[in-house]
Each structure stands twice: as structure tokens, then as C-alpha cells.
Protein backbone atom coordinates (compact mmCIF):
# COMPACT_ATOMS: atom_id res chain seq x y z
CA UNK A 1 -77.24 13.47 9.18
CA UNK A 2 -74.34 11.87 7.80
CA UNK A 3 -74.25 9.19 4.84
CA UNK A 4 -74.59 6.08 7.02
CA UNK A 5 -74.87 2.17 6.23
CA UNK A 6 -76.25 0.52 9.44
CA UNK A 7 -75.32 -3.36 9.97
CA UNK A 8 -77.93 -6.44 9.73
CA UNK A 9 -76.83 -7.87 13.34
CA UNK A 10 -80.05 -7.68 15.42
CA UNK A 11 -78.38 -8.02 18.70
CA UNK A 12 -74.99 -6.02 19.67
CA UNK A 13 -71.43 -7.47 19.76
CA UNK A 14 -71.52 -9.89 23.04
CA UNK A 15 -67.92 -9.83 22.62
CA UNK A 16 -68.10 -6.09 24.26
CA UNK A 17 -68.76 -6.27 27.80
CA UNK A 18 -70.15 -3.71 29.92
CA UNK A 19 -67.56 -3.17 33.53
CA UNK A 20 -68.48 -0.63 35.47
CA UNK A 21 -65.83 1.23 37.04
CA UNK A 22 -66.18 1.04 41.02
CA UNK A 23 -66.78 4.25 43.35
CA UNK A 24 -63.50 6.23 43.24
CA UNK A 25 -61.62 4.04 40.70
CA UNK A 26 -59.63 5.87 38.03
CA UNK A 27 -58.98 5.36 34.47
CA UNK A 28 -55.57 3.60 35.04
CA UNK A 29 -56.95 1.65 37.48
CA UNK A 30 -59.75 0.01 35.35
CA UNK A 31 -57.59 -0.57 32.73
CA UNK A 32 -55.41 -2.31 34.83
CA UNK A 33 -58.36 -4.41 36.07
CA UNK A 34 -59.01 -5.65 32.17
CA UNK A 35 -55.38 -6.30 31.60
CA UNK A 36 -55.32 -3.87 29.14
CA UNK A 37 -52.21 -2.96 27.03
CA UNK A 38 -52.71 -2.55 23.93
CA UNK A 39 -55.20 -1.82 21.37
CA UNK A 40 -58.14 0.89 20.64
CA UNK A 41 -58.51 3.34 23.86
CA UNK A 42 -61.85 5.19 23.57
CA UNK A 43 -62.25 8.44 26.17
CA UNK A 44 -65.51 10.29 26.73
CA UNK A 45 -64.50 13.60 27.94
CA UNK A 46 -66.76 16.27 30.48
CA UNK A 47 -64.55 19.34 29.40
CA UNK A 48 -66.31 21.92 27.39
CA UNK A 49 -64.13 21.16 24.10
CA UNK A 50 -65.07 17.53 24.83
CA UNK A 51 -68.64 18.29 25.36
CA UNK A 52 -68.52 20.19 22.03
CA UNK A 53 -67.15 16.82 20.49
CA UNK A 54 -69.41 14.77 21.72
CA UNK A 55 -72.25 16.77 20.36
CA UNK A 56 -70.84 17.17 17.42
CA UNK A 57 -71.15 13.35 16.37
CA UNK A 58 -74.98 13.06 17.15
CA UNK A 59 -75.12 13.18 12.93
CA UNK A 60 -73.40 9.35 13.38
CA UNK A 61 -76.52 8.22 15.56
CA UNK A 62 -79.50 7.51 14.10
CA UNK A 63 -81.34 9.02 17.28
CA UNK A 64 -79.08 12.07 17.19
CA UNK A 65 -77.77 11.59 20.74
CA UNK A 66 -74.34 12.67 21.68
CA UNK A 67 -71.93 10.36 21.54
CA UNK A 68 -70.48 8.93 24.80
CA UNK A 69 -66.99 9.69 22.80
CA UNK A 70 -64.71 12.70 22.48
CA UNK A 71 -61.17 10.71 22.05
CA UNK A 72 -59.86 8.03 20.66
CA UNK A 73 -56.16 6.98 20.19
CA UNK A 74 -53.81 3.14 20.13
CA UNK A 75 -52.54 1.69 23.32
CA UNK A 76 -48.79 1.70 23.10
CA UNK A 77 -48.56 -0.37 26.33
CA UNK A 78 -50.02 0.33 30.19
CA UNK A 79 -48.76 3.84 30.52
CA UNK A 80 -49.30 5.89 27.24
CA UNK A 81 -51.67 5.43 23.75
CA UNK A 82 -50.68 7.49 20.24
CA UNK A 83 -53.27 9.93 19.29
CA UNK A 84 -54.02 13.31 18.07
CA UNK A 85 -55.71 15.54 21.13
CA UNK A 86 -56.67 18.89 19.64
CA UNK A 87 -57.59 20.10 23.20
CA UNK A 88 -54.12 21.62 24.11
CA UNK A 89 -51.34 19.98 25.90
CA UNK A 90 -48.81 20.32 23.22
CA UNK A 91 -45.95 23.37 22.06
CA UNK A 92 -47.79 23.57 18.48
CA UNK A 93 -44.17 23.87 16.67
CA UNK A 94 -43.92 20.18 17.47
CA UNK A 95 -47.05 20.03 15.11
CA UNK A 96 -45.76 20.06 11.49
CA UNK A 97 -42.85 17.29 12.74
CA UNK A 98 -45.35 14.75 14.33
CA UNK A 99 -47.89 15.03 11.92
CA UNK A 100 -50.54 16.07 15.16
CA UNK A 101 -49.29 12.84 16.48
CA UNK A 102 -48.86 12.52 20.38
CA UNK A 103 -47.27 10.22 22.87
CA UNK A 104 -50.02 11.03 25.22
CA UNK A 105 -49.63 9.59 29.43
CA UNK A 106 -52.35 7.95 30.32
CA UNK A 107 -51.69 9.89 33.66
CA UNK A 108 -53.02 13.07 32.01
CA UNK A 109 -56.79 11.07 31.68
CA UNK A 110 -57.22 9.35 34.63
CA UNK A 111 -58.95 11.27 36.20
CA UNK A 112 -62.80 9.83 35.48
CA UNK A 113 -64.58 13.12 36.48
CA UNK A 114 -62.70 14.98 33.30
CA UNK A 115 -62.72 11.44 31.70
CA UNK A 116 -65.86 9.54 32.93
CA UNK A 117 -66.24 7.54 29.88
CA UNK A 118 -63.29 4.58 28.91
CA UNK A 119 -63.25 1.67 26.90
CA UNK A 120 -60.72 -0.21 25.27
CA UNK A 121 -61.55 -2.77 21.94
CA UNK A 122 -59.31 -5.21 19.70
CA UNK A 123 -60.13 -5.69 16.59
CA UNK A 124 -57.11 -7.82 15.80
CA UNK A 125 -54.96 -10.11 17.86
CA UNK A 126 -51.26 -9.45 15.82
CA UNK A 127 -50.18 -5.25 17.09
CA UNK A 128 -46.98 -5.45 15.43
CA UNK A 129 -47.93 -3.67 12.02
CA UNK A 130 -50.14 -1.50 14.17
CA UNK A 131 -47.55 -0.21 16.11
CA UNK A 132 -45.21 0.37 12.40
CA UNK A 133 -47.93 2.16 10.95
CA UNK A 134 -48.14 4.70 13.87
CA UNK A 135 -44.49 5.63 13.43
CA UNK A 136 -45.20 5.69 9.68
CA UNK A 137 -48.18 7.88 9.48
CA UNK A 138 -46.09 10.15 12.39
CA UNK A 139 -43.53 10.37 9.68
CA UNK A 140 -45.19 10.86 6.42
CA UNK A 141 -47.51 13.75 5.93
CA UNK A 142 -48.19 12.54 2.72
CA UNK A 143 -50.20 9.39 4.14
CA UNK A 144 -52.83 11.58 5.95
CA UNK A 145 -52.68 15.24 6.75
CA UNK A 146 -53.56 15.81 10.25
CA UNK A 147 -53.24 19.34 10.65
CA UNK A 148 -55.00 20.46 8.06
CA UNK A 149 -57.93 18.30 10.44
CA UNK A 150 -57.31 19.96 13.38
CA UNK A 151 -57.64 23.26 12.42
CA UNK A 152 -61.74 23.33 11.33
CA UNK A 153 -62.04 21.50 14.68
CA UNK A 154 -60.92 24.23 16.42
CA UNK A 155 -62.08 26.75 14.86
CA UNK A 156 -65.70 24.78 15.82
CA UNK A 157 -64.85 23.98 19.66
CA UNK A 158 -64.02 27.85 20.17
CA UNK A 159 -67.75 29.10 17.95
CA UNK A 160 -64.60 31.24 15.87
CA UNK A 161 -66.01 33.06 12.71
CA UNK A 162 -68.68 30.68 10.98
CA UNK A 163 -67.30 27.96 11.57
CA UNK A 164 -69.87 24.50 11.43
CA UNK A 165 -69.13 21.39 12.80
CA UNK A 166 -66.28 19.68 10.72
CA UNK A 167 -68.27 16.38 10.17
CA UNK A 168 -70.80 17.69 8.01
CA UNK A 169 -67.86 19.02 6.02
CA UNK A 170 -66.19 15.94 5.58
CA UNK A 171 -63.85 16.61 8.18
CA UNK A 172 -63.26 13.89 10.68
CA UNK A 173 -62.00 14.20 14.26
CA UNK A 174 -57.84 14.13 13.65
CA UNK A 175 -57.91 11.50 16.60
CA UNK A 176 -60.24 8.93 14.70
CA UNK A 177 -58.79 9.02 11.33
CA UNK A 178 -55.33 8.83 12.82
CA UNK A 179 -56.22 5.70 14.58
CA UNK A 180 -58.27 4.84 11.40
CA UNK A 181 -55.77 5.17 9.00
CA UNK A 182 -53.27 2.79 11.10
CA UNK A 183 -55.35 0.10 10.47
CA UNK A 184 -56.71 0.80 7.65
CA UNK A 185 -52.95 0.52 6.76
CA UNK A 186 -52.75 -2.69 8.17
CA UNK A 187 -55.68 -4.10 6.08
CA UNK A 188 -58.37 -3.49 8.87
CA UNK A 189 -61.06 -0.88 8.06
CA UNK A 190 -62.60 0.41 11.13
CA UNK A 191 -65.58 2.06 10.14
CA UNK A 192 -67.62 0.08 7.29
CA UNK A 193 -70.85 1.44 8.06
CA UNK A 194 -69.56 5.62 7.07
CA UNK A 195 -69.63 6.28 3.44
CA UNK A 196 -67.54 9.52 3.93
CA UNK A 197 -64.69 10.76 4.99
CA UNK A 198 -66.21 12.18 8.41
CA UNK A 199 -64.54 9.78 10.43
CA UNK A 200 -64.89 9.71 14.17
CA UNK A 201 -65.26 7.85 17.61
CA UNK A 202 -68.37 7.10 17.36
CA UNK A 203 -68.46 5.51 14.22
CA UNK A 204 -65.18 3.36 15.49
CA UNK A 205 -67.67 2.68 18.59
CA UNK A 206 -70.52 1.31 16.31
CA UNK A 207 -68.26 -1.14 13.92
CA UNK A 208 -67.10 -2.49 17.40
CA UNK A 209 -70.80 -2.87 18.93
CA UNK A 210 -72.73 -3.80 15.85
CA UNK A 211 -70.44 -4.92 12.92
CA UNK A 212 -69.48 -7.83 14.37
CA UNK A 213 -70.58 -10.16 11.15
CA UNK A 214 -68.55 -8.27 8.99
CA UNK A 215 -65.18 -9.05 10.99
CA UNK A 216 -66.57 -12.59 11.47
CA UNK A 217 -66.32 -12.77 7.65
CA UNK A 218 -63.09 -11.18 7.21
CA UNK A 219 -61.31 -12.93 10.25
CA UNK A 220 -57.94 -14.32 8.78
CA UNK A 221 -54.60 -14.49 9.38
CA UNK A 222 -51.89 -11.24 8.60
CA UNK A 223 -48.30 -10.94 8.07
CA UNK A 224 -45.48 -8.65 8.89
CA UNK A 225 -47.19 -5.87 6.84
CA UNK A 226 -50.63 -6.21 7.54
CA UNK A 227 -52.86 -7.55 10.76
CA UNK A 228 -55.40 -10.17 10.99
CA UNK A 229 -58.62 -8.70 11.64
CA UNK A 230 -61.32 -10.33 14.12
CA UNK A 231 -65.02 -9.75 15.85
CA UNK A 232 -63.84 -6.94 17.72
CA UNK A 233 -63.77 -7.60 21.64
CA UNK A 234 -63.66 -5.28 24.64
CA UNK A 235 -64.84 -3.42 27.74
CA UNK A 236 -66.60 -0.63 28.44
CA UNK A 237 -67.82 1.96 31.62
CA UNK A 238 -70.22 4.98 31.11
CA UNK A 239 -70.08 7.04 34.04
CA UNK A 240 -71.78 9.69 31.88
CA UNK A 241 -73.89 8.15 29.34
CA UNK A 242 -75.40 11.58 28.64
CA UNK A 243 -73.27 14.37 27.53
CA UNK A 244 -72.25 17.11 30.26
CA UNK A 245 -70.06 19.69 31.14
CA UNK A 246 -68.17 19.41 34.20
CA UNK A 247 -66.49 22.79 35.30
């Protein structure tokens, strides 16, 4: 397992509601239904490379489950959320000029049998330096280095060579420490329970559910350069709480 400290809150974050999604109702759809526009987008995908993912991040849960999360990226508005999807979808020379980054259609996951899982969290009320630092770690290689993240992931996806799964390695998903490093830019850190580098939904997912007395202490106000953290709030629907491929 991974170097983990787990919170002192005895009860999850009642901030984070449970919605199921109704019979037939797509991703777009529920998102429209919570008003949704902009902050964290998690996506639990049934593909095999999203199965793969999932597993992957049972070394974040201390009953070594798979996670109910495979992507995670920050709503831009109701149509399209910045992240770093490893699982195709993009001409790879556009790679080394984005930084990974991706302007990805929320049309392309709606669909909530190769999506079943969706949730959407805020963990601060002010977007504005959120939105800067995407640009800004889009632009600057320096800041993070995506690609070198994306490559041990899918070298681990497709079993090539020996690869092991990235996480153990101190490699975290590129999708995660994007979004992670955008706030973390902003003054919010996202994951205080992972002492290592190995970030990933998951561990985004548990500061949401179960941190919620650390952002009650750091709730304040931010600036033009850096957000105002808060107890994270949000909704949720499992469709596939357990891990499975869907061909």
C-alpha cells in the first residue's frame, strides 16, 4: 500500500450528497440536473484502460477495493472540463505543446454505460485563479511535467515490458496531478491525507468525503492569485460501484 494519513472525522462529508442518476439519464444530463458548471469533474470509466485504472488505485484504500474513479479533470463551464486523458482521443504531436493538457467535450463521456460513475465537488467558491492556473500549467512544462506521467501509465494499461503500476512508483495518474497542481497553485491542496507523490482520483475523492475538518480549518478568503478554500461540497452517482469491464 501506499504511504497514507487517514483523517479523524468519524462520519463522511454530509456536504457530498449521494443523486442517483435516473434509468436512461446521461452524464450531461445529470450534471445539468445539479447545476453544475464548474469545478472538480470525477468519471469512473467501464473501458478496459479504465478498468485497469481503477484497479490500479486499490493501494489508496485501506480495504484495497478499486476505486469507483478512472478520471478526473476542472469544469470549464457546461460543455467541456481541462484534463489529461491518457486513453487516446488526441494527435500525440499536440502533446509536447499542451503539456498532456486537453479541452475535453463533455459529449465524448456521456454516455453512462462507458462512464457509469460521475461526480462533481467544490472545494472553493472563487474559480477565477483556477481557471489562470490551467492555462498556466498548459503553458509551462516547467511547473509539472505531464508527459513524462503519461508514459509509465501506458506502458501499465497495455501489460508492455515489465511495466508495474505507476503509483507504487511514485507516479500519479497525469489527470489527478494536473487538476492537483491547479489548485495546489491556487493555495488549495487537494490531497492531505497522501504523503507521496502518487497522486490520483481516489485520493482527490477521499479529501472530499472525509477531510472535511481540515478545509473547515483552512476556510478563508483568496485573492486574484490564489482561491479561498472550503469543506468541499458535491454530488455523486455510482452506477458501478464495483469495478467492471464493459465491452
Amino acid at each position: 500500500m501506499l504511504a497514507m494519513r487517514y483523517s479523524q472525522a468519524t462520519a463522511p462529508n454530509a456536504s457530498l450528497r449521494e443523486v442517483p442518476a435516473r434509468a436512461g439519464e446521461s452524464n450531461r444530463a445529470w450534471l445539468a440536473r445539479q447545476g453544475a458548471s464548474s469545478g472538480i469533474i470525477l468519471l469512473g470509466g467501464s473501458s478496459l484502460a479504465h478498468f485497469r485504472i481503477r484497479v490500479a488505485q486499490s493501494h489508496v484504500r485501506s480495504d484495497l477495493l478499486p476505486s469507483c474513479w478512472s478520471l478526473v479533470g476542472v469544469l470549464e463551464d457546461d460543455r467541456a472540463f481541462a484534463s489529461v486523458p491518457i486513453d487516446g482521443g488526441a494527435d500525440p504531436s499536440e502533446v509536447p505543446r499542451t503539456n498532456g493538457v486537453r479541452r475535453c467535450r463533455l459529449d465524448e463521456y456521456d454516455d453512462p454505460v462507458r462512464f457509469p460513475n460521475i461526480a462533481v465537488v467544490q472545494f472553493t467558491d472563487d474559480v477565477r485563479a483556477i481557471h489562470a492556473n490551467i492555462e498556466r500549467v498548459k503553458s509551462q512544462r516547467s511547473v509539472i511535467d505531464l508527459p513524462t506521467l503519461i508514459l509509465p501509465w501506458l506502458g501499465f494499461i497495455w501489460s508492455a515490458g515489465q511495466a508495474g503500476n505507476p503509483l507504487l512508483a511514485g507516479s500519479g495518474l497525469p489527470s489527478a496531478a494536473f487538476v492537483e497542481t491547479v489548485y495546489g497553485i491556487a493555495g488549495i491542496e487537494l490531497t492531505p491525507g497522501l504523503s507521496s507523490a502518487s497522486s490520483c482520483p481516489e485520493a482527490i475523492w477521499a479529501a472530499a468525503k472525509w477531510w472535511h475538518p481540515f478545509y473547515q480549518a483552512e476556510t478563508g478568503v483568496g485573492d486574484a492569485a490564489h482561491a479561498g478554500p472550503r469543506v468541499p461540497t458535491g454530488y455523486f452517482a455510482l452506477r458501478q460501484p464495483a469495478a467492471a469491464v464493459v465491452d
